[in-house]
Protein backbone atom coordinates (compact mmCIF):
# COMPACT_ATOMS: atom_id res chain seq x y z
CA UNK A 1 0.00 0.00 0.00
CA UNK A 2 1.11 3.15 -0.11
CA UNK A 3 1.97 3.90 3.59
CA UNK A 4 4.27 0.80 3.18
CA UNK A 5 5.68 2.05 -0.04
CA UNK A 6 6.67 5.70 2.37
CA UNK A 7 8.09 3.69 4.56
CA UNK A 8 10.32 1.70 2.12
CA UNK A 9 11.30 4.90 0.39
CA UNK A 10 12.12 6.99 3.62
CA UNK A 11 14.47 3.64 4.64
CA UNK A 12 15.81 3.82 1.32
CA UNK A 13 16.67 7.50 1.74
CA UNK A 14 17.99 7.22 4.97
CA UNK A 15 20.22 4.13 4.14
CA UNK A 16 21.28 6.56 1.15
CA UNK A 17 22.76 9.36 3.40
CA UNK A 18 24.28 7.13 5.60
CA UNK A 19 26.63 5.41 2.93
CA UNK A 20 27.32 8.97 1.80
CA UNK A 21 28.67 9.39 5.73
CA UNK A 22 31.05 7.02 5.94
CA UNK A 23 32.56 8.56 2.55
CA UNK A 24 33.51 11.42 4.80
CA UNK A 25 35.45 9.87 7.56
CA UNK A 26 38.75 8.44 7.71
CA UNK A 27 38.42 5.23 9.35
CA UNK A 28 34.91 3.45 7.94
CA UNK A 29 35.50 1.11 10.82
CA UNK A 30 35.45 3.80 13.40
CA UNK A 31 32.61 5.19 11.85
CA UNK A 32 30.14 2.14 11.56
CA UNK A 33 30.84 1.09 15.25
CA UNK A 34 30.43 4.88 16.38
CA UNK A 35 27.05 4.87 14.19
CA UNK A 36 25.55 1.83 15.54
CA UNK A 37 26.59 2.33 19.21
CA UNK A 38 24.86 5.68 19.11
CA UNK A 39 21.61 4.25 17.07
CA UNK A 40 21.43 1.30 17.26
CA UNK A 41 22.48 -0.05 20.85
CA UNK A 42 20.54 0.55 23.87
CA UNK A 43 20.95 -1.23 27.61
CA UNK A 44 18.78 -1.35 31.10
CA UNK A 45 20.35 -2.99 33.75
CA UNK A 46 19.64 -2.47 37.77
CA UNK A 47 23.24 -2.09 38.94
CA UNK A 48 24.57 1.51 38.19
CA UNK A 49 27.89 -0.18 37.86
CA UNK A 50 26.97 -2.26 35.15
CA UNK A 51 25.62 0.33 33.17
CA UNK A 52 29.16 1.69 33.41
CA UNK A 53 31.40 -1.36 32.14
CA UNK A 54 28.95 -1.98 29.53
CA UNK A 55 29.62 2.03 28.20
CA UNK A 56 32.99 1.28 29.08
CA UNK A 57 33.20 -1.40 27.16
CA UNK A 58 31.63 0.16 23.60
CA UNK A 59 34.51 2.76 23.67
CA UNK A 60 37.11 0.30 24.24
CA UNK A 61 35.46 -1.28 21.32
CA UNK A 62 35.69 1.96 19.43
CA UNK A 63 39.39 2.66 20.49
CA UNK A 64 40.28 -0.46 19.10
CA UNK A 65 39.27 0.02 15.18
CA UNK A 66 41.69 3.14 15.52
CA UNK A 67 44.80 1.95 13.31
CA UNK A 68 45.84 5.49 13.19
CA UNK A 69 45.88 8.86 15.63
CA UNK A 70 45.22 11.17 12.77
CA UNK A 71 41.97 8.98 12.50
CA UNK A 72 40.88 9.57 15.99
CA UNK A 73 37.05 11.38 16.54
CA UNK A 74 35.28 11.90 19.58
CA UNK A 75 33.79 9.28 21.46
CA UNK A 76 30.07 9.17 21.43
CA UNK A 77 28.49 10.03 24.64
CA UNK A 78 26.39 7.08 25.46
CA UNK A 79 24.39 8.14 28.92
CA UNK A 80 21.23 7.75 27.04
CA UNK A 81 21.94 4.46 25.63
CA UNK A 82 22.93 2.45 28.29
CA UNK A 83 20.94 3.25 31.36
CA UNK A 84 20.04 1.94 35.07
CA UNK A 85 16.23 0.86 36.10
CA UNK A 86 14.45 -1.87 36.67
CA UNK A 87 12.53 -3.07 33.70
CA UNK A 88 9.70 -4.95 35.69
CA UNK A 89 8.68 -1.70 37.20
CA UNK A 90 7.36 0.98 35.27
CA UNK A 91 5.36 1.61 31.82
CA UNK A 92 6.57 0.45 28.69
CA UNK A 93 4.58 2.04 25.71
CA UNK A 94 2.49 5.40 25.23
CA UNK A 95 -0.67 3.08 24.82
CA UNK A 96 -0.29 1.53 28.24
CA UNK A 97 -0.42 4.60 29.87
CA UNK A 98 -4.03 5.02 30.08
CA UNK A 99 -4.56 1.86 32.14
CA UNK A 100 -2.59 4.05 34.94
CA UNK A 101 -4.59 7.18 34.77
CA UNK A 102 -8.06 7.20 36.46
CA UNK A 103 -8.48 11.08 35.89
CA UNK A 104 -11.17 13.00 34.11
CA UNK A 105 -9.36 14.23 32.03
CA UNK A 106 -7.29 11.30 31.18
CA UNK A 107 -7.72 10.81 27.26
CA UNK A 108 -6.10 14.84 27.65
CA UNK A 109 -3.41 13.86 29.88
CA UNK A 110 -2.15 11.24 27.97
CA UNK A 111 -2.68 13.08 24.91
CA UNK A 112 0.18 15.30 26.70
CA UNK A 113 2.44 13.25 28.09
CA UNK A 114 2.93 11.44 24.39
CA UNK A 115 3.41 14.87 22.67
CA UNK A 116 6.29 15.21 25.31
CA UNK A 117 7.86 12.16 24.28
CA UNK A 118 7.47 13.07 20.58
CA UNK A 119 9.45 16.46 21.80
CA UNK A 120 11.92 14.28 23.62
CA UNK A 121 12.07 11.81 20.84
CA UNK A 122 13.68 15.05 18.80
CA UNK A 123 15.56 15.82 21.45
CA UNK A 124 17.31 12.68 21.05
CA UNK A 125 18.15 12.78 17.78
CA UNK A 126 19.31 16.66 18.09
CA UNK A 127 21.67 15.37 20.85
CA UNK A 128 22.94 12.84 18.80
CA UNK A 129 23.69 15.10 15.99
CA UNK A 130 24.96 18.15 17.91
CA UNK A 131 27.91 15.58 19.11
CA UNK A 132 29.47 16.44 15.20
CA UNK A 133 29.01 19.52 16.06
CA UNK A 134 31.27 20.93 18.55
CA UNK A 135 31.09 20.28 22.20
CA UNK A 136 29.35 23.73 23.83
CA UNK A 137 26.40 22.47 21.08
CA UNK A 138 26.38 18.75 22.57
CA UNK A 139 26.57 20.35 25.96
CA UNK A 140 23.38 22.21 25.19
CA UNK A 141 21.65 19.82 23.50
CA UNK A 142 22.29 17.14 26.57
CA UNK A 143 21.28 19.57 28.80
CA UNK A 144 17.59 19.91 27.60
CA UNK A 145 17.45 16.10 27.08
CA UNK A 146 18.31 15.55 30.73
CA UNK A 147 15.54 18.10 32.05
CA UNK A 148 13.02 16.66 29.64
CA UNK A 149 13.78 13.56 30.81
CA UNK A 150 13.71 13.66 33.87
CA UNK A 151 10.77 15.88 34.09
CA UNK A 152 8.94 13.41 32.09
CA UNK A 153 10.47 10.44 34.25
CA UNK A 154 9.10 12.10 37.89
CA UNK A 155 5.24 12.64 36.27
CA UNK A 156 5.22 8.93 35.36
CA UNK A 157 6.85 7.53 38.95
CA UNK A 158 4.16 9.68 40.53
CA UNK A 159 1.46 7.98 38.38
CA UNK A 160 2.48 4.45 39.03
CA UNK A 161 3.12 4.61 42.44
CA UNK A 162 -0.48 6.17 43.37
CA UNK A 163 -1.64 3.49 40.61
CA UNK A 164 0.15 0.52 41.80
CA UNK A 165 1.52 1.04 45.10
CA UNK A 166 -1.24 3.18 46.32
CA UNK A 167 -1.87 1.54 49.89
CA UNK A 168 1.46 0.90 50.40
CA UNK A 169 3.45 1.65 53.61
CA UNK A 170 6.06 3.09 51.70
CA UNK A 171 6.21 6.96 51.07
CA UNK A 172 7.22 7.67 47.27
CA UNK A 173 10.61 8.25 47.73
CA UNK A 174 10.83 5.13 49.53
CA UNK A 175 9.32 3.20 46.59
CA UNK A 176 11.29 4.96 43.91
CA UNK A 177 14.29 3.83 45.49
CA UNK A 178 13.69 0.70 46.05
CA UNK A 179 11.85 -0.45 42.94
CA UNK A 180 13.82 2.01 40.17
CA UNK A 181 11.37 2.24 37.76
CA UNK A 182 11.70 2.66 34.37
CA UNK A 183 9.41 3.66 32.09
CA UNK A 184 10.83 2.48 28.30
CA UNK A 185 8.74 4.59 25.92
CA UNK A 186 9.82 7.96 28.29
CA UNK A 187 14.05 6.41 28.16
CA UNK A 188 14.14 5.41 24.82
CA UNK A 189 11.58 7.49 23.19
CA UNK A 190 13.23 7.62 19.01
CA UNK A 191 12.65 3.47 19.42
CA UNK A 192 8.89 3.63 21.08
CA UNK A 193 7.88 6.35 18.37
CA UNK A 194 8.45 3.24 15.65
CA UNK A 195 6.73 0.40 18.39
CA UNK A 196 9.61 -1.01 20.44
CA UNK A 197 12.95 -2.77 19.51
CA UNK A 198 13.39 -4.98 16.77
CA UNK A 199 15.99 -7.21 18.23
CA UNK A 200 15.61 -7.82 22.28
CA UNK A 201 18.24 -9.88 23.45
CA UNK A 202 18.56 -10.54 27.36
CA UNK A 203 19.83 -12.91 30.22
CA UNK A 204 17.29 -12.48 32.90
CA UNK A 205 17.88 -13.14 36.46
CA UNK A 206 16.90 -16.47 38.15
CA UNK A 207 15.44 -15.33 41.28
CA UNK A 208 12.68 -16.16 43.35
CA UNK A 209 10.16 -13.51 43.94
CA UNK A 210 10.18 -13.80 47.84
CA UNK A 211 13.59 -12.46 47.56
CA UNK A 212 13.43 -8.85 46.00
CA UNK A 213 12.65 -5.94 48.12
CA UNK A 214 9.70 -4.30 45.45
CA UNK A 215 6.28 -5.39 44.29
CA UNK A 216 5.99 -6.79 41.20
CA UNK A 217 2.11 -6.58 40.10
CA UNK A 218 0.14 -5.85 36.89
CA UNK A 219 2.29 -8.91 34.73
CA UNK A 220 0.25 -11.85 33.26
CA UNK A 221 3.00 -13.47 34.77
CA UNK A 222 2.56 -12.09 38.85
CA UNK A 223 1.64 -14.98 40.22
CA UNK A 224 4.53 -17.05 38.72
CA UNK A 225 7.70 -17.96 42.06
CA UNK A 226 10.28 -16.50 39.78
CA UNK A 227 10.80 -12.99 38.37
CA UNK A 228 12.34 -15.18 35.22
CA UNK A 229 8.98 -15.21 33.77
CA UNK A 230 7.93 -11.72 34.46
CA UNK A 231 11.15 -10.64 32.25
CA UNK A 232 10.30 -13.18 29.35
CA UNK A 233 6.86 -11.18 29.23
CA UNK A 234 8.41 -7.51 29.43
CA UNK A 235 10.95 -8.56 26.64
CA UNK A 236 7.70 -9.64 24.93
CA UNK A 237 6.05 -5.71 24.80
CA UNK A 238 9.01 -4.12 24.33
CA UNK A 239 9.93 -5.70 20.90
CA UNK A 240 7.97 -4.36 18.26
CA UNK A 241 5.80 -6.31 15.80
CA UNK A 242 7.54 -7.45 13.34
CA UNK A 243 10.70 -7.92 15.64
CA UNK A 244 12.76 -10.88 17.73
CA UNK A 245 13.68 -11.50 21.18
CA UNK A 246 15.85 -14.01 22.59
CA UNK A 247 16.70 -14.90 26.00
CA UNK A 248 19.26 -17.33 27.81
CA UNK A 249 17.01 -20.04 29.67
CA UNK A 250 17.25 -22.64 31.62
CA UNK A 251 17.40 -26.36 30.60
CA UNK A 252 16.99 -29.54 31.91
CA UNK A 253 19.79 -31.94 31.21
């Protein structure tokens, strides 16, 4: 059809400029790594310092297809790739979000909060570009990002913590700590404005539910012992229609 035929021809375009990119730096190598490391790798994992050695890891990556110093660019800033959270807590797309809101005006609301993310979604992309730009431009550029973000990030805790956690004991700062939620279509919002990830790959933990400190409701997969299953299901909504996920499971030899 012809929204298909857009699509193919705005790929097509893109793909085109890209190729004429690489013509422009010195080390392809470099480039391609840099390119997909900015665009095409993103990360969650609940341990800060995780985050940190996978981040570290990419530039040692990037160091390493550098034959020659006159070839050497700027290292991508990857803050917004690779992030902490926990990814059983929290929203995942825009059209979840109005199974949280029990306001009047909640078709308004969310009508809001997603033109925010479409804002933030350019926000993004301007960050990414300003980086070939000069550094006072990336600094800028980051800058509003972060605020948006985080802006954005505080107005969803809020929601699903009177939503969820609503009679719990726990004041909201309490919660937020503790559970670290993370709400994907708000962290990653250029890859929930085209439905999710095509490729989800994970290794999810293998622990028994009695044994984390937060409460894990609103899965399919709740009542399940082991928080195994309630990661197989978020991997599951994150991925986008016509995409994959794969996870490392368990088998019985």
């Amino acid at each position: 059809d012809v929204a298909e035929m857009h699509e193919k021809s705005a790929k097509n375009l893109e793909l085109t400029l890209l190729l004429k990119d690489v013509k422009r730096h010195a080390n392809r190598n470099y480039f391609v790594l840099k390119h997909a490391a900015q665009k095409n790798l993103f990360g969650v994992d609940l341990m800060k310092e995780a985050t940190e050695i996978a981040r570290l890891r990419l530039f040692l990556k990037l160091i390493s297809a550098i034959d020659d110093f006159d070839d050497i660019e700027p290292l991508p800033d990857l803050e917004f790739n690779i992030k902490s959270g926990n990814l059983l807590i929290g929203i995942t797309k825009s059209e979840k979000l109005i199974d949280y809101v029990s306001r009047l005006d909640a078709l308004s609301f969310v009508e809001d909060i997603n033109n925010q993310v479409i804002h933030l979604a350019d926000l993004w992309n301007n960050f990414t570009i300003s980086q070939e730009e000069g550094h006072e431009k990336a600094k800028i550029a980051k800058k509003m990002l972060s605020n948006g973000t985080a802006i954005l990030r505080k107005t969803l805790d809020n929601l699903f913590y009177e939503t969820i956690n609503g009679n719990s004991k726990q004041t909201f700062e309490e919660w937020r700590e503790a559970a670290s939620p993370f709400h994907w279509f708000v962290e990653f919002p250029e890859v929930f404005q085209n439905d999710g990830f095509d490729i989800v790959i994970g290794n999810p933990p293998y622990i028994k539910k009695s044994k984390v400190n937060y409460d894990i409701k609103s899965h399919y997969t709740s009542d399940c012992p082991d928080i195994y299953a309630m990661c197989m299901e978020r991997a599951s909504l994150i991925t986008n229609q016509d995409g994959i996920f794969t996870m490392i499971v368990m088998t019985n030899l």
